[in-house]
Protein backbone atom coordinates (compact mmCIF):
# COMPACT_ATOMS: atom_id res chain seq x y z
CA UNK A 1 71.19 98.97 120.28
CA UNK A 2 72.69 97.16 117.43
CA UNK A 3 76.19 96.10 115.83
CA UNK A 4 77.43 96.10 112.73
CA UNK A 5 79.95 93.92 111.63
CA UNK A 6 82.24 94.76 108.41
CA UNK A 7 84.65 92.91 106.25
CA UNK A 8 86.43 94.70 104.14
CA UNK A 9 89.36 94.41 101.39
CA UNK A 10 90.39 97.58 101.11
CA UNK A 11 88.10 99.99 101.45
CA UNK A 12 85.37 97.61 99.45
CA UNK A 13 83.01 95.69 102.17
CA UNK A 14 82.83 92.40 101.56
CA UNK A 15 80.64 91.14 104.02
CA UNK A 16 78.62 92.60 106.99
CA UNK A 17 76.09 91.61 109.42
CA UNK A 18 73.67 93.47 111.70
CA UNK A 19 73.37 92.06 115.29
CA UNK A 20 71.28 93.51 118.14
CA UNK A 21 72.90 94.03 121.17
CA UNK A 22 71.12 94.04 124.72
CA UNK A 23 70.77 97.43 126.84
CA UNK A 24 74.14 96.23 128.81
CA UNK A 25 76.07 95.54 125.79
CA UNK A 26 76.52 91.74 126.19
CA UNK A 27 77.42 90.23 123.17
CA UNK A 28 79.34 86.69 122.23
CA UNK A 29 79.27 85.70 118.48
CA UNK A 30 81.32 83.65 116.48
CA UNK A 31 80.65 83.59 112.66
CA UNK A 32 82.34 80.20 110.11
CA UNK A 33 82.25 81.28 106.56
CA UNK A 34 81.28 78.19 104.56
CA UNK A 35 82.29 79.71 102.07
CA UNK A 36 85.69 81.26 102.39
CA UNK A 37 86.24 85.15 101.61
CA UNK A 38 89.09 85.43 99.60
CA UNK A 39 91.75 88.32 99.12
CA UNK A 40 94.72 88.59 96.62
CA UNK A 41 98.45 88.38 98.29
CA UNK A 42 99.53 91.41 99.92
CA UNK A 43 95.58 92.94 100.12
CA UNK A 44 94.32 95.23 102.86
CA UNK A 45 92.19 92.79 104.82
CA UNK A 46 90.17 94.46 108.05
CA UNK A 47 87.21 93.84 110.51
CA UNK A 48 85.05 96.80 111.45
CA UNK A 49 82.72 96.80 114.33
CA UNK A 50 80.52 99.86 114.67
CA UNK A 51 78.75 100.84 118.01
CA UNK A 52 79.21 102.77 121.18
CA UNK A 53 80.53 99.52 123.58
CA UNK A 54 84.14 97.84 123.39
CA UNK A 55 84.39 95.93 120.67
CA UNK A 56 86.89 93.19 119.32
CA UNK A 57 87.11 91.07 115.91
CA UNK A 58 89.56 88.55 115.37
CA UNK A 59 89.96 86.92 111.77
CA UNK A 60 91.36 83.31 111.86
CA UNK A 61 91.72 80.24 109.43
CA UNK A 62 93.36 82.07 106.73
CA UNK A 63 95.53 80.15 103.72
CA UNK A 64 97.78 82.23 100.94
């Protein structure tokens, strides 16, 4: 089973990642951009997670 992780601004991804998944759905992962994504003031800025498990994203660090 695998994951996939989306950034997106607006509807345009910005960044994903693929992760595999084991057959019980335990998962811990923590990502540090090195580079920072960046959005314009105001900009739609989301986390997708696609699979059949619960899944949640948080989005931290962030500077306007």
């Amino acid at each position: 089973m695998y994951k996939r992780q989306l950034v997106k601004l607006g509807t345009t991804v910005i960044w994903q990642l693929q992760l595999a998944a084991s057959a019980a759905g335990n998962l811990a992962y923590s990502h540090s951009f090195k580079v920072p994504l960046k959005a314009e003031v105001g900009a739609l800025v989301s986390v997708t997670i696609d699979g059949t498990s619960v899944c949640n994203a948080n989005i931290a660090g962030y500077e306007i």
